[in-house]
Structures are given as C-alpha cells and as structure tokens.
C-alpha atoms as a PDB file:
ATOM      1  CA  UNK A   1       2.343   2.858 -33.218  1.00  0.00           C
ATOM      2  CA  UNK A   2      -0.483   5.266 -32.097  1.00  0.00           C
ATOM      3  CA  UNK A   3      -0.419   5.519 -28.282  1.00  0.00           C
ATOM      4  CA  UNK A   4      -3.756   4.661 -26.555  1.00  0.00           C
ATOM      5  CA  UNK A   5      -4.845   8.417 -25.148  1.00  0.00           C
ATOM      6  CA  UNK A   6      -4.867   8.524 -20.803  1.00  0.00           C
ATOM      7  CA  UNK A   7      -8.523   8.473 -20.322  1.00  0.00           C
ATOM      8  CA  UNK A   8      -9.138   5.688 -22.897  1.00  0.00           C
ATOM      9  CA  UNK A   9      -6.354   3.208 -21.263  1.00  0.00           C
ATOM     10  CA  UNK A  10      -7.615   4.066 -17.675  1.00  0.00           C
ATOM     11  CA  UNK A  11     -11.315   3.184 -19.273  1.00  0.00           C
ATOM     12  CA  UNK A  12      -9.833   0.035 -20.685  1.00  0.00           C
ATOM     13  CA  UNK A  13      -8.580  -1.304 -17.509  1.00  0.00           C
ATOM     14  CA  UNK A  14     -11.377  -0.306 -15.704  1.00  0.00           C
ATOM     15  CA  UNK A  15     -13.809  -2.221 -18.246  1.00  0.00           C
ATOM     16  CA  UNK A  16     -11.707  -5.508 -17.456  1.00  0.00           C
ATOM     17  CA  UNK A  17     -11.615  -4.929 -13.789  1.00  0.00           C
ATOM     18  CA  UNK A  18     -14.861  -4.544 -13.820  1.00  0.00           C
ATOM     19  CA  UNK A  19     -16.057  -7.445 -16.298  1.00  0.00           C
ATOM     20  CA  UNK A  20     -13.109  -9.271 -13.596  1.00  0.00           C
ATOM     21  CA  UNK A  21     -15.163  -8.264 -10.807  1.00  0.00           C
ATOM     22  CA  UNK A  22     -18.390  -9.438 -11.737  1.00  0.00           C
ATOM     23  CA  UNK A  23     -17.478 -12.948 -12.477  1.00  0.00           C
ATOM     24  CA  UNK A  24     -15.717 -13.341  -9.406  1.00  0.00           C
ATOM     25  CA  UNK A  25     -18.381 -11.876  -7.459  1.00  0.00           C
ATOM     26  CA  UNK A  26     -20.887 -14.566  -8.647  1.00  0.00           C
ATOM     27  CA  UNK A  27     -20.441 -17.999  -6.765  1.00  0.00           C
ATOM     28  CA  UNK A  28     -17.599 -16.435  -3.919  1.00  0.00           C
ATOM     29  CA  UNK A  29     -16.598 -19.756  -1.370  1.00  0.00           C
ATOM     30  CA  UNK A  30     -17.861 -17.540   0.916  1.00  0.00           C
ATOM     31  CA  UNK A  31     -19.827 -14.589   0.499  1.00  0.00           C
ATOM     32  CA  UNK A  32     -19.697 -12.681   3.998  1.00  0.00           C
ATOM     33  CA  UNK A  33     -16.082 -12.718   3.648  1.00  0.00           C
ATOM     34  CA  UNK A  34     -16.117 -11.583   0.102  1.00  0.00           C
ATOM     35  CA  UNK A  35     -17.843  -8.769   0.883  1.00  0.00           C
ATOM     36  CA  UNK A  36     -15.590  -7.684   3.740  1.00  0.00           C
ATOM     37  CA  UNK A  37     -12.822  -8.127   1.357  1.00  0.00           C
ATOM     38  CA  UNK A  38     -14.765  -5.629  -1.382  1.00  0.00           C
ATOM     39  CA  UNK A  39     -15.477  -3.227   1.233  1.00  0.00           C
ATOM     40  CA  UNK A  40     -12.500  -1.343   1.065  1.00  0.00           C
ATOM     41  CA  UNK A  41     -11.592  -1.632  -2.697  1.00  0.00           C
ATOM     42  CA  UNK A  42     -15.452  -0.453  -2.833  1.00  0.00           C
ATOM     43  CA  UNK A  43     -14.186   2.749  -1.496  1.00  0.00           C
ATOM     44  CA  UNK A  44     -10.505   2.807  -2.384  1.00  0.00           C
ATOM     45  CA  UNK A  45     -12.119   2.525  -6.405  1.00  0.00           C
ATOM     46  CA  UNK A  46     -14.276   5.563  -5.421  1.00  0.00           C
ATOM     47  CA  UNK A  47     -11.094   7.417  -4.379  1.00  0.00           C
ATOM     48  CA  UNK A  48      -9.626   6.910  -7.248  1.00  0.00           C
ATOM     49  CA  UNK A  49     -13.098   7.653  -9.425  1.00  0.00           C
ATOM     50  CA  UNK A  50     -12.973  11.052  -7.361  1.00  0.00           C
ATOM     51  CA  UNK A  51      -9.379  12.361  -7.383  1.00  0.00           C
ATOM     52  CA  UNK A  52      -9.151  11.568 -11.642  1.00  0.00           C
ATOM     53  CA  UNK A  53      -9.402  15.110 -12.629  1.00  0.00           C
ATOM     54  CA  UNK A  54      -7.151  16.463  -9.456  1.00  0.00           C
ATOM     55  CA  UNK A  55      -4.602  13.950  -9.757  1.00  0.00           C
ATOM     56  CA  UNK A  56      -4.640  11.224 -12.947  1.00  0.00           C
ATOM     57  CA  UNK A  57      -1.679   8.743 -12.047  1.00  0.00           C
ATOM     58  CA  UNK A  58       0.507   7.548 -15.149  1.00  0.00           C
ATOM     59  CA  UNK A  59      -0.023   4.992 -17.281  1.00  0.00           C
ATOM     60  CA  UNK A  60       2.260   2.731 -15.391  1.00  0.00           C
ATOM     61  CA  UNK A  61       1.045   3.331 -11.872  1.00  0.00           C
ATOM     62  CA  UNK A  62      -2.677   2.276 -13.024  1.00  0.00           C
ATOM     63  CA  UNK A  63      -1.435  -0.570 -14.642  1.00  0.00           C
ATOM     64  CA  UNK A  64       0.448  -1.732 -11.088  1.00  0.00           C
ATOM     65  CA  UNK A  65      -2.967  -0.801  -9.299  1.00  0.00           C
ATOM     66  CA  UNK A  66      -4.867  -2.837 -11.721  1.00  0.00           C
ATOM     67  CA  UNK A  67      -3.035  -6.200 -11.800  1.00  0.00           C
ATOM     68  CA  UNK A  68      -2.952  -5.760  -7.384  1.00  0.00           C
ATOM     69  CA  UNK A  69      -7.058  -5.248  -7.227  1.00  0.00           C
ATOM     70  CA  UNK A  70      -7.028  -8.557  -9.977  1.00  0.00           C
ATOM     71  CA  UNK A  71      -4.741 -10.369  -7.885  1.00  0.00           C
ATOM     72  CA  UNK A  72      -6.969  -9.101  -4.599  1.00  0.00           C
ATOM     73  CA  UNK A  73     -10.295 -10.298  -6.266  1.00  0.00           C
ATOM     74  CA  UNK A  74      -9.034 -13.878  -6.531  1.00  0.00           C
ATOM     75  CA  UNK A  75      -8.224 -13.846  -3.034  1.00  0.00           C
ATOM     76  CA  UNK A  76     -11.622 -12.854  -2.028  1.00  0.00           C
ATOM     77  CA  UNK A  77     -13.849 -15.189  -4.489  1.00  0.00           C
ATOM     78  CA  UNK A  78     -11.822 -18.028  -3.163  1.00  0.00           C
ATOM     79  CA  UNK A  79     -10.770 -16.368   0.564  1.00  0.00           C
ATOM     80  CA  UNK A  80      -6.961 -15.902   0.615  1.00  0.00           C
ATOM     81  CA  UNK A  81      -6.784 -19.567   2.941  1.00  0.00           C
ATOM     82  CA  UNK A  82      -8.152 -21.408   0.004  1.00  0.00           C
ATOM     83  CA  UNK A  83      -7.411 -20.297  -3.314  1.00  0.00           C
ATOM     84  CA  UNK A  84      -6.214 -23.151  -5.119  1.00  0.00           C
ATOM     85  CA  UNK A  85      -3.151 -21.773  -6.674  1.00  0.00           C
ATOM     86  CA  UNK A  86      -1.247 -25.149  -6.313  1.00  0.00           C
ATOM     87  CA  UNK A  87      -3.472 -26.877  -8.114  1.00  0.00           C
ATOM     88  CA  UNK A  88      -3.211 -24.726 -10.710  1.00  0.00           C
ATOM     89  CA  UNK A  89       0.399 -24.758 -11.006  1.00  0.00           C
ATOM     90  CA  UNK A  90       0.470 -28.802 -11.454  1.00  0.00           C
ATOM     91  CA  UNK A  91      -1.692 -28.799 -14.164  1.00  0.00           C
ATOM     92  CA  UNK A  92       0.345 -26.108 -16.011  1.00  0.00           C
ATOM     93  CA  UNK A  93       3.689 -27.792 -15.042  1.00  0.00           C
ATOM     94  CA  UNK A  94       3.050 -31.555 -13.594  1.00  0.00           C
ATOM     95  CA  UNK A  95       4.349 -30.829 -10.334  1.00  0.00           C
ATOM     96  CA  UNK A  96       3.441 -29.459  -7.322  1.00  0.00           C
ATOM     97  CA  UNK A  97       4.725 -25.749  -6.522  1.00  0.00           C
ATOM     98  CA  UNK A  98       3.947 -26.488  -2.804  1.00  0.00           C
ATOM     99  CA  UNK A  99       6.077 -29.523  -2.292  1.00  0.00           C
ATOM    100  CA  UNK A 100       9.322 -28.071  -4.156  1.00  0.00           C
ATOM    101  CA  UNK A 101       9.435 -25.173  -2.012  1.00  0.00           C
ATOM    102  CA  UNK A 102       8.462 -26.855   1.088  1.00  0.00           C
ATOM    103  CA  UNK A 103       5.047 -24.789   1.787  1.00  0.00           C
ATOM    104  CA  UNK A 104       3.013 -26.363   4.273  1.00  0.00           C
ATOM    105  CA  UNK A 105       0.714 -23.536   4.193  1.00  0.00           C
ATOM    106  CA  UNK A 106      -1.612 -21.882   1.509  1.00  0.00           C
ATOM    107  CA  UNK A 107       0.835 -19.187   0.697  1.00  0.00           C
ATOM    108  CA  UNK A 108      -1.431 -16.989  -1.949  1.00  0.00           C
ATOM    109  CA  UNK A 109      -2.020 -14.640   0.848  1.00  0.00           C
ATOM    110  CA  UNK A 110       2.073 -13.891   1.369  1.00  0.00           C
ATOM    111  CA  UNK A 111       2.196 -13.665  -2.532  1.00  0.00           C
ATOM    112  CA  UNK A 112      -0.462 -11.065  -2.520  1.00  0.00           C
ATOM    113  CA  UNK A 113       1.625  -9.102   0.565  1.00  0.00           C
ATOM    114  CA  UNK A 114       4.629  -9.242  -1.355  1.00  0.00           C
ATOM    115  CA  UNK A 115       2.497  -7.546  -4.520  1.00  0.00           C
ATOM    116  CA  UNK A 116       1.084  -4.394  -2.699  1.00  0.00           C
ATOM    117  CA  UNK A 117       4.351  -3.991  -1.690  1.00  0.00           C
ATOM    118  CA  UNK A 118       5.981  -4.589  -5.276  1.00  0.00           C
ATOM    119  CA  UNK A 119       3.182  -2.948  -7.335  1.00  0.00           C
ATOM    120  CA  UNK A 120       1.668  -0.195  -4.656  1.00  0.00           C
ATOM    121  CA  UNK A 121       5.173   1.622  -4.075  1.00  0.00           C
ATOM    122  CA  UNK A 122       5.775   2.663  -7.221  1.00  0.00           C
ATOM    123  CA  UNK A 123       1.776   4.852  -7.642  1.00  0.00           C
ATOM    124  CA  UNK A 124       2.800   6.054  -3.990  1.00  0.00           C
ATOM    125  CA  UNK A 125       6.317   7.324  -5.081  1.00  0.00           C
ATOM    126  CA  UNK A 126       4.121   9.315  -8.031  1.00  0.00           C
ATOM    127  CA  UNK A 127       2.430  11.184  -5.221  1.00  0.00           C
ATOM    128  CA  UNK A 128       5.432  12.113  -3.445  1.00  0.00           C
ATOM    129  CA  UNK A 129       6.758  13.496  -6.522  1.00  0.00           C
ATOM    130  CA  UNK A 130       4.246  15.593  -7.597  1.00  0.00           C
ATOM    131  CA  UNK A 131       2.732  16.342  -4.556  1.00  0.00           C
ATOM    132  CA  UNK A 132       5.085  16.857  -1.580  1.00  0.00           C
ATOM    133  CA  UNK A 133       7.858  17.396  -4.493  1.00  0.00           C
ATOM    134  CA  UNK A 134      10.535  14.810  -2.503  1.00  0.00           C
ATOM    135  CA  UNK A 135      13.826  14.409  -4.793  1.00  0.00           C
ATOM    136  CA  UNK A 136      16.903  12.227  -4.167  1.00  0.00           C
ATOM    137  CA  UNK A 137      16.995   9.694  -1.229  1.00  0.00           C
ATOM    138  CA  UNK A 138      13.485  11.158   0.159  1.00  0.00           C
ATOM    139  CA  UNK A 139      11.660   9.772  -3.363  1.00  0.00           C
ATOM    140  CA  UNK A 140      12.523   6.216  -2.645  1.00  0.00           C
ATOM    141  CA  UNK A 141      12.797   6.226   1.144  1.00  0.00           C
ATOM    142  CA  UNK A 142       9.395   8.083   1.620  1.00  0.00           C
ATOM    143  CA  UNK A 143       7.680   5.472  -0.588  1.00  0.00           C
ATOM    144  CA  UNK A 144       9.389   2.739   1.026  1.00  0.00           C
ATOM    145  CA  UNK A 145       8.008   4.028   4.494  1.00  0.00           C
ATOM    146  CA  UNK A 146       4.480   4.724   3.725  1.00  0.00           C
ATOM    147  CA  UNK A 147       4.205   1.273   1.512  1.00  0.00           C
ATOM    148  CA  UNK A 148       5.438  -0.551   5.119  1.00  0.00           C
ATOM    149  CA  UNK A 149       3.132   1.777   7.328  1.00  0.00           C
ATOM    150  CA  UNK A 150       0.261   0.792   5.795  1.00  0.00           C
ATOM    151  CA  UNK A 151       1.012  -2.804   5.644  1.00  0.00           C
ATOM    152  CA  UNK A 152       1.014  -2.560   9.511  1.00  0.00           C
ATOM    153  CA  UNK A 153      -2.180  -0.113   9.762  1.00  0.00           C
ATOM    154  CA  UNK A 154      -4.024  -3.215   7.545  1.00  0.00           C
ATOM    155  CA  UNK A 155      -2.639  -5.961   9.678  1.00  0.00           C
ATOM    156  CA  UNK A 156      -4.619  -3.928  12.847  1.00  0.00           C
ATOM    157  CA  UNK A 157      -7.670  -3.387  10.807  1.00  0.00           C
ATOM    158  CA  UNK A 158      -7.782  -7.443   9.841  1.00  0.00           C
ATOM    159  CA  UNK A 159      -7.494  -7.790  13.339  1.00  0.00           C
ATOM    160  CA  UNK A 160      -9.898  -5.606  14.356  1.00  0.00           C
ATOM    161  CA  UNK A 161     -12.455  -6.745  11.940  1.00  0.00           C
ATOM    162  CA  UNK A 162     -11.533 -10.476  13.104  1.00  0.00           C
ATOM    163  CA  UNK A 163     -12.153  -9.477  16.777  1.00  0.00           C
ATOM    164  CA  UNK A 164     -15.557  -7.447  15.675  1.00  0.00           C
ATOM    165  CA  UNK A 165     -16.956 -10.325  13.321  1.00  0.00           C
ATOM    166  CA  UNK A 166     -15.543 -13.143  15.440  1.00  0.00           C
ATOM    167  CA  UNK A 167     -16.391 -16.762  14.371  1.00  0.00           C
ATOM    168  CA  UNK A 168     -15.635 -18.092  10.794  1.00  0.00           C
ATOM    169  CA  UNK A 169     -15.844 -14.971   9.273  1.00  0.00           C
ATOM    170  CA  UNK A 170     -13.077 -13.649  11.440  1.00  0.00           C
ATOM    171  CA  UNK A 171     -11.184 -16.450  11.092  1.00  0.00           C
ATOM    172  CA  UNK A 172     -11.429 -16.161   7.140  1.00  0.00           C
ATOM    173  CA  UNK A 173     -10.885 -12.537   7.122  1.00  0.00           C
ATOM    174  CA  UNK A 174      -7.777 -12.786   8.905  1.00  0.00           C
ATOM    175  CA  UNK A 175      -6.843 -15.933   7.063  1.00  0.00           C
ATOM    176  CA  UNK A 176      -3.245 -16.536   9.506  1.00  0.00           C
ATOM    177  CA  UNK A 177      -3.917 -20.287   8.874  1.00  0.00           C
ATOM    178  CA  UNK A 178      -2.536 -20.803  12.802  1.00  0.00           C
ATOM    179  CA  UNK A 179       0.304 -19.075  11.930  1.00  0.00           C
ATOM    180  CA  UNK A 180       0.950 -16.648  15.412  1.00  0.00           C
ATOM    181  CA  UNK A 181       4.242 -14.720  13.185  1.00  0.00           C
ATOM    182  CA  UNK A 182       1.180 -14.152  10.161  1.00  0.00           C
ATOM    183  CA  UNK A 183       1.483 -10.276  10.516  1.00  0.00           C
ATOM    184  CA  UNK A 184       4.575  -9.488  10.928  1.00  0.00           C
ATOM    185  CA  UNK A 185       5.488 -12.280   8.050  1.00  0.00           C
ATOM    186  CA  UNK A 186       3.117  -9.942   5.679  1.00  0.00           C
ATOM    187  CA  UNK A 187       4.261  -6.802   6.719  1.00  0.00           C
ATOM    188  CA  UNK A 188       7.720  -8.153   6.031  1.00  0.00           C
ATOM    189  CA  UNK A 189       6.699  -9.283   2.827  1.00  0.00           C
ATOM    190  CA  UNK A 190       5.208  -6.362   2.027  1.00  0.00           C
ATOM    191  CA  UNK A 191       8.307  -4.126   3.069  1.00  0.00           C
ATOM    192  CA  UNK A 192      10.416  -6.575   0.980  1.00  0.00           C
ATOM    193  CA  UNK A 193       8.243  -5.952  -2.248  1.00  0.00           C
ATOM    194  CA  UNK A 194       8.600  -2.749  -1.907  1.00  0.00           C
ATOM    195  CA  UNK A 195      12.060  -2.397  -1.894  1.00  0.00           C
ATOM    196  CA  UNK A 196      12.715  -4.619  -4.646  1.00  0.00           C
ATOM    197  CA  UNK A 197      11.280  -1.978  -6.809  1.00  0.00           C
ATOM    198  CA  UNK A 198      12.164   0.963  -5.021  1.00  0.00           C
ATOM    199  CA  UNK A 199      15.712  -0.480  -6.205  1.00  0.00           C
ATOM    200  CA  UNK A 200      15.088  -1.838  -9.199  1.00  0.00           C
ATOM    201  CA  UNK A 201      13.613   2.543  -9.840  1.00  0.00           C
ATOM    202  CA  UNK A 202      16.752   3.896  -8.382  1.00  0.00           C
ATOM    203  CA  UNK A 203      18.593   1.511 -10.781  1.00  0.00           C
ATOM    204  CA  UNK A 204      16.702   2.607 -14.077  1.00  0.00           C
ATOM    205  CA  UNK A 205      17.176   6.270 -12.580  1.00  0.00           C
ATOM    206  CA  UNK A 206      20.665   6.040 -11.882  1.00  0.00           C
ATOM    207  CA  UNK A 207      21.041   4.753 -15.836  1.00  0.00           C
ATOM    208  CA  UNK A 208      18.954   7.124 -17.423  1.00  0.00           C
ATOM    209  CA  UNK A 209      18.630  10.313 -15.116  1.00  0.00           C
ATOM    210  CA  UNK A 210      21.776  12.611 -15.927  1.00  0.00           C
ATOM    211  CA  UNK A 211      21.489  14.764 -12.845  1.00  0.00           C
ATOM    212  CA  UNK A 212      20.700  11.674 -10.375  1.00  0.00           C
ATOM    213  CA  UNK A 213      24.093  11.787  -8.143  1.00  0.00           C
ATOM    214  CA  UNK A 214      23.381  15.530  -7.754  1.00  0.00           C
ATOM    215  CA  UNK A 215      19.779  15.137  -7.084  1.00  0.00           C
ATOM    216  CA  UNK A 216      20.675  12.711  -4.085  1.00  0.00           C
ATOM    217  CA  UNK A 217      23.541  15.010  -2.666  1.00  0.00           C
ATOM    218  CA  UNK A 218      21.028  17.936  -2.577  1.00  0.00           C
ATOM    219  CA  UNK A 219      18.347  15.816  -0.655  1.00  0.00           C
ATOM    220  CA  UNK A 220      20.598  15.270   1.782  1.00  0.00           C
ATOM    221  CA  UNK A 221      21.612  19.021   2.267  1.00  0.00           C
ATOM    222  CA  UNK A 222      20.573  21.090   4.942  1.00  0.00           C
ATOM    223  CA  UNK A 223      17.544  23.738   3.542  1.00  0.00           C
ATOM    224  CA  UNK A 224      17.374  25.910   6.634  1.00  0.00           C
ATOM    225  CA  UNK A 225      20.125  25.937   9.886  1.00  0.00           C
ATOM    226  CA  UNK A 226      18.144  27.333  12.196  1.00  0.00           C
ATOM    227  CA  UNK A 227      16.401  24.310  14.896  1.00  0.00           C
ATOM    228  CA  UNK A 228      12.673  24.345  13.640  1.00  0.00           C
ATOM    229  CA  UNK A 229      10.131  26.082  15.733  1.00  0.00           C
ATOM    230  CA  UNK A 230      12.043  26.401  19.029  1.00  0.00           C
ATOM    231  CA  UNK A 231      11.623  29.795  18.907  1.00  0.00           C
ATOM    232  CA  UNK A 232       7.669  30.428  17.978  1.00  0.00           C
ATOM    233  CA  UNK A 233       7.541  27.565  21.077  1.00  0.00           C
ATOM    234  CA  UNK A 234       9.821  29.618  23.191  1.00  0.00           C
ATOM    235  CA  UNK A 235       7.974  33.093  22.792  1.00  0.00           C
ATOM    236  CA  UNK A 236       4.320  30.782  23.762  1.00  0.00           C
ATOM    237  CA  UNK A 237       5.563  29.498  26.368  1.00  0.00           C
ATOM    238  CA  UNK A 238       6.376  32.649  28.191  1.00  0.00           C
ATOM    239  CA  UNK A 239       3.137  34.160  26.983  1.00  0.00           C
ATOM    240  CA  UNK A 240       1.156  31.762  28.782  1.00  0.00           C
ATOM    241  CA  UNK A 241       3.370  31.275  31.862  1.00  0.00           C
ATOM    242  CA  UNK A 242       2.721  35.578  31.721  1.00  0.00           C
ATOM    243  CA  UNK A 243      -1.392  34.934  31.613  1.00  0.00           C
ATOM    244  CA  UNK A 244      -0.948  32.611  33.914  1.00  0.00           C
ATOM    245  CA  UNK A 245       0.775  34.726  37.076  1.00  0.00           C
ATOM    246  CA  UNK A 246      -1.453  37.644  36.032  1.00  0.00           C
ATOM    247  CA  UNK A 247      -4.529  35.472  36.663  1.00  0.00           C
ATOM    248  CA  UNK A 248      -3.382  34.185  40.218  1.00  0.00           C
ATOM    249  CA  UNK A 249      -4.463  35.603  43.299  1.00  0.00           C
ATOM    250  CA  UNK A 250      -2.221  38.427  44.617  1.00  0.00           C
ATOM    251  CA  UNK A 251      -0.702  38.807  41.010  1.00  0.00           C
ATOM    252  CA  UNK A 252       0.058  42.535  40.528  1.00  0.00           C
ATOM    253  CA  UNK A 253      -2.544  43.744  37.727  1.00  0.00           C
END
C-alpha cells in the first residue's frame, strides 16, 4: 500500500480539525469561555503553520497533536466542568462510568491532563532529538521534564486568567469544580501520562534499537572534566574588582 506523502497527511488532519472546529465552535455552552479556551490553540496552530518548512514533525507526532486539540475542542464547546462524557458512556454500555469508578466529579478535565501528557511527550521528545541532539537517558528524561513544566506553567496561566476574568468566566476557565488539590491533581496527571509513554518508547527502543544499552551508557558519560565556566567567571571577577580600585579615590593611576 502507497503511503500518503507528509504534506498531504498533515493537510488531511488539518481539513478534519478544522471541519472539527467549526462545528464545535457553533452553539459552545458558553461562548466567552470558548474563546479563552481557542485563544491559545489560535496561536499554538499558527506556530505550527509557521515552523512547517523549518521543522515538519513525523507522521506520528501530528497524529498525537491532532487527536489532543480534538479532545481539547470538546472540552471547550461543552467547558471541561460539563461535558457530558458519562452520559455518553451509558448509552454505549448501559451503565454509568461515573458510579463504577466512584467519580463524584466531572472528570473529562483529568482525562484531558492525562492526554497532553500521554500524546504531547512524544512530538516534544522529536524536538530534543533533532534539535538539541539528546541521546540515551537525556531523550526520555528531557521530554519527561518539559511535558511536567509546562503542565505547571498552564496551571499559573488558568489561574491567572481566572483571577483577571473573575466571575463565571473564571470560574469556568479554571473549571477545579471546588476541588482546592485541582492543580497539582492535573499536573500529576499530566506527569503520569507522560511517563507512561516515555516508557512504553524506551520499551519499543530497547526491542528494536541495536545500539540502545550503549547509547544510554554514553549519555551518562562525562563530555568535558573541567568545572564549566569557573574560570571565564574567575578572570571577570578580578577584572572588575581591578576597574573598580582604579576608579576609587586615592587609587594609584
């Protein structure tokens, strides 16, 4: 079978995220808060409209991005508090997903933590690779970190934009449902996803990569002995301490 060429996939899922986009954008339970939602995949899409040519992710990595931004967009057209995913769920399967699990909370918003986590890691570890060339430990670990760091830099934007906004739109924008452990329960979440396939990477790396154990020894190996910087520090700090007496009164010249 005839693969589908790079540009014509990435067109492909664009079309549907778009065509996805629209319809949800239509009748939104509540439009100011839709459009805070849209405001940054407004600009993270023109990112990635911008940086095509310089840097095309794979196949893979715009398929992750793609089903997180669907997953998003339902969140917004319904707000993440009220997006009736239980409902759902008993008319698939005749019972309620809520009361077998114990949820006494709308939970769509934790789901949707756990995804950038489990689907954003894997398009950051891409960068990391061909970017800032990271091998071994450093190309699972580095992902892992940045995945969790901006977990926590969104958690103090929500609340930012909850404190700016105030009143129901902050309230629905920040959507903690009265839980005071919402934020650090999504960054967890988050963190969690994206170790599951950091792991699950390492795992299919491990299987099919023949120089993987030697790859991680080498990452952890010691590139250059000498302390970093102490001496370029060293020499400009007796520089200026060298200005400095020459420009006090009753230096000699």
């Amino acid at each position: 079978m005839k693969l589908v060429s790079h540009r014509r996939y990435l067109a492909i899922l664009a079309g549907l995220f778009a065509l996805l986009w629209i319809v949800l954008a239509l009748d939104p339970n509540d439009r100011p808060a839709w459009a805070l939602e849209n405001a940054l995949v407004l600009l993270f899409a023109a990112a990635m409209a911008a940086s095509y040519r310089l840097f095309p992710f794979s196949r893979v990595s715009y398929t992750l991005i793609f089903v997180f931004l669907c997953l998003h967009e339902i969140g917004a057209h319904y707000t993440y508090a009220q997006v009736p995913y239980d409902r759902w769920f008993e008319r698939a399967f005749g019972f309620s997903l809520d009361d077998a699990l114990g949820f006494r909370r709308n939970n769509f918003d934790r789901a949707i933590h756990f995804s950038y986590g489990l689907l954003i890691a894997y398009p950051v570890r891409e960068i990391f690779i061909r970017i800032a060339n990271v091998r071994g430990f450093w190309g699972y670990f580095l992902p892992l970190d940045l995945t969790m760091s901006t977990s926590m830099l969104f958690e103090l934007f929500e609340w930012i934009a909850a404190e700016f906004f105030g009143g129901d739109l902050g309230t629905a924008y920040l959507g903690s449902q009265g839980d005071p452990w919402d934020a650090q329960k999504d960054m967890a979440l988050a963190s969690l996803g994206a170790l599951v396939v950091m792991c699950v990477t390492a795992l299919i790396n491990y299987k099919f990569q023949r120089d993987f154990a030697a790859e991680w020894a080498d990452s952890f190996r010691v590139k250059h002995r000498r302390p970093l910087g102490e001496s370029a520090v060293h020499r400009g700090w007796f520089r200026w301490l060298s200005r400095l007496r020459r420009k006090l009164p009753g230096s000699a010249p």
